[in-house]
PDB file of N, CA and C in Angstrom:
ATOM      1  N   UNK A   1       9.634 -16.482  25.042  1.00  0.00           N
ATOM      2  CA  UNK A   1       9.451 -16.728  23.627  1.00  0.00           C
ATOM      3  C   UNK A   1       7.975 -16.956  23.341  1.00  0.00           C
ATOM      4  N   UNK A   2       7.507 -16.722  21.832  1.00  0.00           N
ATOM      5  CA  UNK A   2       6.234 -16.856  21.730  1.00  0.00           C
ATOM      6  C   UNK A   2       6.277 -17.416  20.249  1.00  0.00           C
ATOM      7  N   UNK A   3       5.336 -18.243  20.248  1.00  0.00           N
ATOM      8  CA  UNK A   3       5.446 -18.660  18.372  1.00  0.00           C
ATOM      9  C   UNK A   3       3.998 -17.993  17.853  1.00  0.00           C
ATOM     10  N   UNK A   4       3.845 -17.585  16.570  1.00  0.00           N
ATOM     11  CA  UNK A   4       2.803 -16.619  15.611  1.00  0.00           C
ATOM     12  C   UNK A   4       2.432 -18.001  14.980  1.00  0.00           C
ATOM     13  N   UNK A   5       1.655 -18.034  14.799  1.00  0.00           N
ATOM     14  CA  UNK A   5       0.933 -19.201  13.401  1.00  0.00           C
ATOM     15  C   UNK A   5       0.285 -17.999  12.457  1.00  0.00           C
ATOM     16  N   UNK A   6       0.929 -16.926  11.530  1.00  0.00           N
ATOM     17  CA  UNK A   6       0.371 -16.300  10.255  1.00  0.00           C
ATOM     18  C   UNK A   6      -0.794 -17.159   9.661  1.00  0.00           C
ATOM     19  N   UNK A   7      -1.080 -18.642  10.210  1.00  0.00           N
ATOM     20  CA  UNK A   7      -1.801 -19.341   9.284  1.00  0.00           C
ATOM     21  C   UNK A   7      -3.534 -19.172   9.808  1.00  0.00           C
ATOM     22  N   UNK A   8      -3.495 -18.871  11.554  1.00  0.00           N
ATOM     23  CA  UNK A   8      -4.363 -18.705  12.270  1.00  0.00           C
ATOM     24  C   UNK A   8      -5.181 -17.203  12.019  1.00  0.00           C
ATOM     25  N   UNK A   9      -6.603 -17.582  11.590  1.00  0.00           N
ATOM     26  CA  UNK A   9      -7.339 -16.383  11.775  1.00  0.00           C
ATOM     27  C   UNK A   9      -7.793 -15.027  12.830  1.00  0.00           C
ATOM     28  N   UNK A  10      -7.533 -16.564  14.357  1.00  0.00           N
ATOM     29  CA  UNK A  10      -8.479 -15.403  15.290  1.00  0.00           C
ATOM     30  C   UNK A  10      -7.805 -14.644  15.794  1.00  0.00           C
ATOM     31  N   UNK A  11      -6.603 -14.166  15.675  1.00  0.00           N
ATOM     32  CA  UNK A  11      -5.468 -12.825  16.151  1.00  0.00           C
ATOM     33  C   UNK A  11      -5.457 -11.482  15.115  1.00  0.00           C
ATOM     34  N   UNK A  12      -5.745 -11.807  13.689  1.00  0.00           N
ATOM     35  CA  UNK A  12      -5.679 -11.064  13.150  1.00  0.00           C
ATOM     36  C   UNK A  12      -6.764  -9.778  13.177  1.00  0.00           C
ATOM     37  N   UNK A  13      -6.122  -8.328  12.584  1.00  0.00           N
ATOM     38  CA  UNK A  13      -6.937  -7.602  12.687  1.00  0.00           C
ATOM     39  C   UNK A  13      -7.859  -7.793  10.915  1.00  0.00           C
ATOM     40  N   UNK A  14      -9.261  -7.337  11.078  1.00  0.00           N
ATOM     41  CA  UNK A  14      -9.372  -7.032   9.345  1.00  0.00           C
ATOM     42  C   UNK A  14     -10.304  -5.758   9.683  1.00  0.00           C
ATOM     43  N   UNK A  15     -10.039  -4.768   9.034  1.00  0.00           N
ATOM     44  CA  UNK A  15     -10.254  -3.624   8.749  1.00  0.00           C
ATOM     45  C   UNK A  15     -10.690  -3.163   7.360  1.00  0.00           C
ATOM     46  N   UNK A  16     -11.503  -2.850   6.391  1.00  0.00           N
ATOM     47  CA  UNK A  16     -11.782  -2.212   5.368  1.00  0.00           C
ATOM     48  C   UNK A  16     -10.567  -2.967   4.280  1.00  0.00           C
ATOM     49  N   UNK A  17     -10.587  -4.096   4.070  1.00  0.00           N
ATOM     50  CA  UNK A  17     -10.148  -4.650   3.132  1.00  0.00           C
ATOM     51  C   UNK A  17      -8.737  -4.884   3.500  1.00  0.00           C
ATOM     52  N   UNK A  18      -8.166  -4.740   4.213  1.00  0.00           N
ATOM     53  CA  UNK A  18      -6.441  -4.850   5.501  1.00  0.00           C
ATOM     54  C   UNK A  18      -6.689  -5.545   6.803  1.00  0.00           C
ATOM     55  N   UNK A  19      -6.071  -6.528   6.310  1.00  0.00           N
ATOM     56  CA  UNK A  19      -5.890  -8.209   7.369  1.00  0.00           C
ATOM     57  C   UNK A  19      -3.996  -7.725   7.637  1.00  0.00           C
ATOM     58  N   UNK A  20      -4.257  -7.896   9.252  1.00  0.00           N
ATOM     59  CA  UNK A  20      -3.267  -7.854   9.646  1.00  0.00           C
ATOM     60  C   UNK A  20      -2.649  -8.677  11.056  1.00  0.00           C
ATOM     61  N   UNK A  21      -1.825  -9.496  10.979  1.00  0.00           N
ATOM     62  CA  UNK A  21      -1.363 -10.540  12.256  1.00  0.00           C
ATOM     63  C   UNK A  21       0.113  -9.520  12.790  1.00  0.00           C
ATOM     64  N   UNK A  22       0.140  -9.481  14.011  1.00  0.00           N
ATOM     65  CA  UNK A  22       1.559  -8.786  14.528  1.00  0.00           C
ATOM     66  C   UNK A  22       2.535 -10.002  15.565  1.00  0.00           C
ATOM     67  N   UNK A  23       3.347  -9.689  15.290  1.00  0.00           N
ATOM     68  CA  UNK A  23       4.503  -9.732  16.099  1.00  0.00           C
ATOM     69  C   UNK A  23       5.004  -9.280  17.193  1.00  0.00           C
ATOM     70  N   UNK A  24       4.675  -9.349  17.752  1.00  0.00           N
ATOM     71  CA  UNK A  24       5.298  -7.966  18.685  1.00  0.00           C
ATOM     72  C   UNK A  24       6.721  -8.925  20.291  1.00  0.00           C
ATOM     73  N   UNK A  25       7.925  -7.895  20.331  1.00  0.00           N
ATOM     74  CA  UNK A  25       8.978  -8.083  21.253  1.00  0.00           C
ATOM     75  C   UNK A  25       9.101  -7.064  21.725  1.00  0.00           C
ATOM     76  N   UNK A  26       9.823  -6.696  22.312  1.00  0.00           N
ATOM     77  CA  UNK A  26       9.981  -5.783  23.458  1.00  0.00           C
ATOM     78  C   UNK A  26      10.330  -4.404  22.869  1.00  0.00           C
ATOM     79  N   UNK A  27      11.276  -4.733  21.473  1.00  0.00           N
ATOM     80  CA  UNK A  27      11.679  -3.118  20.547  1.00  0.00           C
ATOM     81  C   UNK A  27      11.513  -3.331  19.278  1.00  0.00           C
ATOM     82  N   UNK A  28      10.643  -4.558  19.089  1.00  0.00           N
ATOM     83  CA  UNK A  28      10.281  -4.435  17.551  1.00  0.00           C
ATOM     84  C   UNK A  28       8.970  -5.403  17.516  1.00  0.00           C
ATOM     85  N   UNK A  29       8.331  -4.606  16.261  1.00  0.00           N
ATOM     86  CA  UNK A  29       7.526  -5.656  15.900  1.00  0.00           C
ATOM     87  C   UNK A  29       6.812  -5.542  14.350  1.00  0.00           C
ATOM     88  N   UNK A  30       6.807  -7.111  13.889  1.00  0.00           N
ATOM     89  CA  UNK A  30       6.626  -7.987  12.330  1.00  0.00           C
ATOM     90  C   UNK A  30       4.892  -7.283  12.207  1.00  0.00           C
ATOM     91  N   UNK A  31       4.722  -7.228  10.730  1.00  0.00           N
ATOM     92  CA  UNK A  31       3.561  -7.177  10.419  1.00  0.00           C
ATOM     93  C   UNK A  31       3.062  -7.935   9.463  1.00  0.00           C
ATOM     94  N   UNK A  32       2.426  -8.714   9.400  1.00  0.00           N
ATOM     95  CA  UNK A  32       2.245  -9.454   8.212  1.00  0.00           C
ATOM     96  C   UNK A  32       0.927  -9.253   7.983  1.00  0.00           C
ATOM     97  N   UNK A  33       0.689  -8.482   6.596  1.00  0.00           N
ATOM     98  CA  UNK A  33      -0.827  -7.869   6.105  1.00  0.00           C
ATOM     99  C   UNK A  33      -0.808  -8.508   4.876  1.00  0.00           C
ATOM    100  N   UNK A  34      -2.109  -8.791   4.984  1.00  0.00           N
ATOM    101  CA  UNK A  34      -2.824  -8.644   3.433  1.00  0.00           C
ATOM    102  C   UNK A  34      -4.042  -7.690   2.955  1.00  0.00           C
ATOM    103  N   UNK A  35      -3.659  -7.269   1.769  1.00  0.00           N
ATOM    104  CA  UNK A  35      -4.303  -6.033   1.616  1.00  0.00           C
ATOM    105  C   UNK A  35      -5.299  -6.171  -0.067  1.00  0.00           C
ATOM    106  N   UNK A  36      -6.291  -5.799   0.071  1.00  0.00           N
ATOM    107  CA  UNK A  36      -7.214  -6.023  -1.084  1.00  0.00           C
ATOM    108  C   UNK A  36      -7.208  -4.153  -1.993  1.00  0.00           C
ATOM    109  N   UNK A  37      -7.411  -4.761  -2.710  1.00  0.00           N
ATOM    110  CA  UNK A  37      -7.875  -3.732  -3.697  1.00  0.00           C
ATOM    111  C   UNK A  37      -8.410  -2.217  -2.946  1.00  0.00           C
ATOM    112  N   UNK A  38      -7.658  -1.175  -2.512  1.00  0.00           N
ATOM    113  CA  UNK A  38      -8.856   0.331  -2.509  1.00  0.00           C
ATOM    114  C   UNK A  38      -8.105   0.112  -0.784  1.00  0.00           C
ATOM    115  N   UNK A  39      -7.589  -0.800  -0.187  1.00  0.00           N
ATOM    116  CA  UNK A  39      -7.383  -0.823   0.875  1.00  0.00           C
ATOM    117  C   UNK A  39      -6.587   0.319   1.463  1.00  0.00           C
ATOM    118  N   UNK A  40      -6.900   1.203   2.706  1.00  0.00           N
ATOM    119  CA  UNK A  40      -6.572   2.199   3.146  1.00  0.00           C
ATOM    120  C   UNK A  40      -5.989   1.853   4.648  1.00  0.00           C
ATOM    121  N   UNK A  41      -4.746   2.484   5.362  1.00  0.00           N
ATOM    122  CA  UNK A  41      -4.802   2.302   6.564  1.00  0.00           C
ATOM    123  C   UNK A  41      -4.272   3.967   7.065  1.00  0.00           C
ATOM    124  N   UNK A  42      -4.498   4.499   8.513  1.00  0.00           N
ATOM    125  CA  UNK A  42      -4.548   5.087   8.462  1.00  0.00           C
ATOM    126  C   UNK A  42      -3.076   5.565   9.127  1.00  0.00           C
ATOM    127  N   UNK A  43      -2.490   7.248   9.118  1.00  0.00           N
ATOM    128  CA  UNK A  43      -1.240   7.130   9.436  1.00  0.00           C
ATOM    129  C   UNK A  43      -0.709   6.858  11.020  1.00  0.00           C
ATOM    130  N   UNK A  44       0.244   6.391  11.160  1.00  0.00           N
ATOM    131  CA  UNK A  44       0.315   5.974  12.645  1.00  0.00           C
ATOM    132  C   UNK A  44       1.803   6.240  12.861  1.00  0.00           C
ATOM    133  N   UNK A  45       2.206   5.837  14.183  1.00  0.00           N
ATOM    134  CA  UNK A  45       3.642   5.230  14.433  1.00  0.00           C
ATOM    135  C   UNK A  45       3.705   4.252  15.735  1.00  0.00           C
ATOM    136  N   UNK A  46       4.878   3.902  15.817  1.00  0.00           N
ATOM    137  CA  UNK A  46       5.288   2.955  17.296  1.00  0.00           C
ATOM    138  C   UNK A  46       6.350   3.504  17.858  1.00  0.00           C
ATOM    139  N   UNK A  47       6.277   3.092  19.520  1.00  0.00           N
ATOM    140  CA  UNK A  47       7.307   3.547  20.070  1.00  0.00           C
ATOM    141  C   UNK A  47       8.697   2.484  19.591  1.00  0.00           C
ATOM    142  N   UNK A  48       8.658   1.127  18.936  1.00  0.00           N
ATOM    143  CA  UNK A  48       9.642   0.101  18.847  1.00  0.00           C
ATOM    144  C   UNK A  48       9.840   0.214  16.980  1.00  0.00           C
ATOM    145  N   UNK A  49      10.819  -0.192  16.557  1.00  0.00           N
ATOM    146  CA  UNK A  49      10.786  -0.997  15.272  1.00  0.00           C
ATOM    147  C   UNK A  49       9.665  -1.372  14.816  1.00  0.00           C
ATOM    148  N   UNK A  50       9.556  -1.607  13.943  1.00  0.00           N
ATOM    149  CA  UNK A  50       8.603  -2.555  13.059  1.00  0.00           C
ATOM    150  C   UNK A  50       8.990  -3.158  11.465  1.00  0.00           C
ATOM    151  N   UNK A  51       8.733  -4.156  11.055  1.00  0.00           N
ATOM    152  CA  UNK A  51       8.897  -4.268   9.617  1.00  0.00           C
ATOM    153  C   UNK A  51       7.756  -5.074   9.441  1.00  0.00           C
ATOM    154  N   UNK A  52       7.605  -4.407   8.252  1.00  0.00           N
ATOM    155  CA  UNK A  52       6.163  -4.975   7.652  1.00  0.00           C
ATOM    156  C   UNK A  52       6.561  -5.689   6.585  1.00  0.00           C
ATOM    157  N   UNK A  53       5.718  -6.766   6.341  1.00  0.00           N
ATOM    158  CA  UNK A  53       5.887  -8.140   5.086  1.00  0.00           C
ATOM    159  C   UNK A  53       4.497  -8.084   4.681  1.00  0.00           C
ATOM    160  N   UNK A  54       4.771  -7.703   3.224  1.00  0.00           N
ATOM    161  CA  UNK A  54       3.151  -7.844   2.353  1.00  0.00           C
ATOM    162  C   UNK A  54       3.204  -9.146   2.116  1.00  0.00           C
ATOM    163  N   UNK A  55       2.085 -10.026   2.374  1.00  0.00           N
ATOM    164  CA  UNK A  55       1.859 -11.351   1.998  1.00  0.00           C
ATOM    165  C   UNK A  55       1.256 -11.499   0.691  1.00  0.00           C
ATOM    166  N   UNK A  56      -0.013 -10.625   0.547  1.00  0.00           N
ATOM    167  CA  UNK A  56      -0.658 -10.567  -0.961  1.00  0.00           C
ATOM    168  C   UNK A  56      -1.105  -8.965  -0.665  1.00  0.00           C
ATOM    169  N   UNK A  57      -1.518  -8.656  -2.172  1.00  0.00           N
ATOM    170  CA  UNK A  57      -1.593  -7.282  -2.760  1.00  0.00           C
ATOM    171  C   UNK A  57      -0.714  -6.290  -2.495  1.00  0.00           C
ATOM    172  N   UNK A  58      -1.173  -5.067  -2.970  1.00  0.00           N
ATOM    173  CA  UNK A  58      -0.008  -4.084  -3.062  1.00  0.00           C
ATOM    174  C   UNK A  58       0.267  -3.157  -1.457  1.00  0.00           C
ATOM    175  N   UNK A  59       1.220  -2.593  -0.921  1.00  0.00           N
ATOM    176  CA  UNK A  59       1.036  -1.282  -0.430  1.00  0.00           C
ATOM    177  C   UNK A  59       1.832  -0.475  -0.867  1.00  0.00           C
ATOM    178  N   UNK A  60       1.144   0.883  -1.068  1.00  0.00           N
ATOM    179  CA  UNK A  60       2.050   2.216  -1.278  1.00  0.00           C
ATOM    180  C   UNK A  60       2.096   3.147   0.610  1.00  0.00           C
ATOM    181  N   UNK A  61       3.126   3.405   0.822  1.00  0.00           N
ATOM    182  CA  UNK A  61       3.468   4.028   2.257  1.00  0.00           C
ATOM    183  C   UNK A  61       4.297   5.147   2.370  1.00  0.00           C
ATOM    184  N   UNK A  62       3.881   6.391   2.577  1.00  0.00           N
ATOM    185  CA  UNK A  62       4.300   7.339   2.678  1.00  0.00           C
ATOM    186  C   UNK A  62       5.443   7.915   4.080  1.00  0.00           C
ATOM    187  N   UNK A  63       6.589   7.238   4.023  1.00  0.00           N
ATOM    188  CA  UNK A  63       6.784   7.562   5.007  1.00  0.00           C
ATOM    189  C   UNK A  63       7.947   9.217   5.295  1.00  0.00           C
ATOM    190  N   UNK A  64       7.942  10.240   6.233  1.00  0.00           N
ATOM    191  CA  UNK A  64       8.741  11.376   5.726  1.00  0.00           C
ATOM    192  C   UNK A  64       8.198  11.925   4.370  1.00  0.00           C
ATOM    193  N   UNK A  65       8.954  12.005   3.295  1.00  0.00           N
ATOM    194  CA  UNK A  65       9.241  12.651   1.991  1.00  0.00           C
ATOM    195  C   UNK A  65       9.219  11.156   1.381  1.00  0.00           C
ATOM    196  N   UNK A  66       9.204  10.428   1.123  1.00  0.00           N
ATOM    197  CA  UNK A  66       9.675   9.150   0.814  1.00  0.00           C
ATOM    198  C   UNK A  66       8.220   8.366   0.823  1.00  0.00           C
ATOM    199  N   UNK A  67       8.074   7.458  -0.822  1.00  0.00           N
ATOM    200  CA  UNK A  67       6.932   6.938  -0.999  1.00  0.00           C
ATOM    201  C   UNK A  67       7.596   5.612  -0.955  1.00  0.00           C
ATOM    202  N   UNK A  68       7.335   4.562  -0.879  1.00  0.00           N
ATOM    203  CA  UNK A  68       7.340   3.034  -1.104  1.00  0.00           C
ATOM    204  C   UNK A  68       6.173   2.246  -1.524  1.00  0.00           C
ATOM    205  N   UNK A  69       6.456   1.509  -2.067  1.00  0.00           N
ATOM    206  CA  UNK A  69       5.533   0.632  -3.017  1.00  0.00           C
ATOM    207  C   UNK A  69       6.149  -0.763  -2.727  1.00  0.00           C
ATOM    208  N   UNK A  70       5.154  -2.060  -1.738  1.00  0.00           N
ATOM    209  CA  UNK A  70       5.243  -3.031  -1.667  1.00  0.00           C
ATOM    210  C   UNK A  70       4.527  -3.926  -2.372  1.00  0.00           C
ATOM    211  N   UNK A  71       5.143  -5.124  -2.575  1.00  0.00           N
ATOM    212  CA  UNK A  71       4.184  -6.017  -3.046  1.00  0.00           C
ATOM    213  C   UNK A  71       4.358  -7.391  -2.530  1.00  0.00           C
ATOM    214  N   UNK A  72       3.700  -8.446  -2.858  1.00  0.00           N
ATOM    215  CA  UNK A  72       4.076  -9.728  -2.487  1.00  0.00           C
ATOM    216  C   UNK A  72       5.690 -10.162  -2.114  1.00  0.00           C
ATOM    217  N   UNK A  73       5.552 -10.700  -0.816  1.00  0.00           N
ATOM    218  CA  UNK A  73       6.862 -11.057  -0.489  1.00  0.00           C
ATOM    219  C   UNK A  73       8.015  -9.696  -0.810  1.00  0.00           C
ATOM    220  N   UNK A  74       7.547  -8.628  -0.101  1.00  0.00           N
ATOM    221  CA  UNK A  74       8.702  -7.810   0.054  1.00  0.00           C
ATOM    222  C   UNK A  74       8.221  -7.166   1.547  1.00  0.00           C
ATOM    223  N   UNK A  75       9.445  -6.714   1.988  1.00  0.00           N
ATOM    224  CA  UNK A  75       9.515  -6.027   3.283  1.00  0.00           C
ATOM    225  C   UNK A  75       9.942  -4.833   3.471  1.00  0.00           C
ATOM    226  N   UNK A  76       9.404  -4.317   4.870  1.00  0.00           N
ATOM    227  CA  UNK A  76      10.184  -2.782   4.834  1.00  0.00           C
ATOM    228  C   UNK A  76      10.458  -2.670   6.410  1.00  0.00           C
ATOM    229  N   UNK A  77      11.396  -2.140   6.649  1.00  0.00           N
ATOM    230  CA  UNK A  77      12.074  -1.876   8.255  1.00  0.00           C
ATOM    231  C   UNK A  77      11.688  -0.427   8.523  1.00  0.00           C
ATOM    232  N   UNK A  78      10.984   0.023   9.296  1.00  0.00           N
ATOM    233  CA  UNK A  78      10.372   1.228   9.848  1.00  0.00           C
ATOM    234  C   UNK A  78      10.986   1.350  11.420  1.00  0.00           C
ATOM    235  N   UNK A  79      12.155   2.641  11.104  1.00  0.00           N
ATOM    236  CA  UNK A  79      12.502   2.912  12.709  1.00  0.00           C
ATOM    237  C   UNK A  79      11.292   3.091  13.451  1.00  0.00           C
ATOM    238  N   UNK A  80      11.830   3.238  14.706  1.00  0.00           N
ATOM    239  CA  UNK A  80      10.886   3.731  15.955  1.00  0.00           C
ATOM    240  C   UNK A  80      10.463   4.932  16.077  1.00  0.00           C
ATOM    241  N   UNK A  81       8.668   5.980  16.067  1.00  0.00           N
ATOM    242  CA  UNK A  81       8.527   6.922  15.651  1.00  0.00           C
ATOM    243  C   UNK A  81       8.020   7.349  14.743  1.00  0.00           C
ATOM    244  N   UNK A  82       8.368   6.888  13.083  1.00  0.00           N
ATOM    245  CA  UNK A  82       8.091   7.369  12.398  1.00  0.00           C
ATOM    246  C   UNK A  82       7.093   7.566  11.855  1.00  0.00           C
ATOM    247  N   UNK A  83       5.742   8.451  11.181  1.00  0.00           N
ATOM    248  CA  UNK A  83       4.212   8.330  11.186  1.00  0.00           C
ATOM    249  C   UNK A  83       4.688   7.553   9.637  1.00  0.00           C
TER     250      UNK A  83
END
């Protein structure tokens, strides 16, 4: 077992306006970002699960054919794979 403190700075990534702390288990893993204004990330995937939790600002995520639009306190479950 491992405990996250989201509250702790020095784990997180920050990138071009995208602060991001992870989670990570053996077939999944939490994302908890915050994202500023113009913020860009680039497309990716994982071999495990993931769900991402916007803490503050928006994301729009293209995943497949399929757009999503997050915002504060919402989440999204991303199979394994997907860019």
């Amino acid at each position: 077992m491992k405990v996250y403190d989201w509250n702790s700075d020095e784990k997180r990534t920050h990138i071009d306006g995208y602060s991001r702390g992870v989670a990570v288990g053996s077939d999944l893993m939490m994302a908890h970002v915050k994202l500023d204004d113009g913020a860009i990330t680039a497309p990716h995937s994982h071999v495990y699960e993931e769900i991402i939790y916007v803490v503050s600002g928006k994301w729009r995520l293209t995943l497949g054919e399929k757009v999503f639009e997050l915002g504060p306190d919402q989440s999204l479950v991303i199979p394994p794979n997907v860019v």
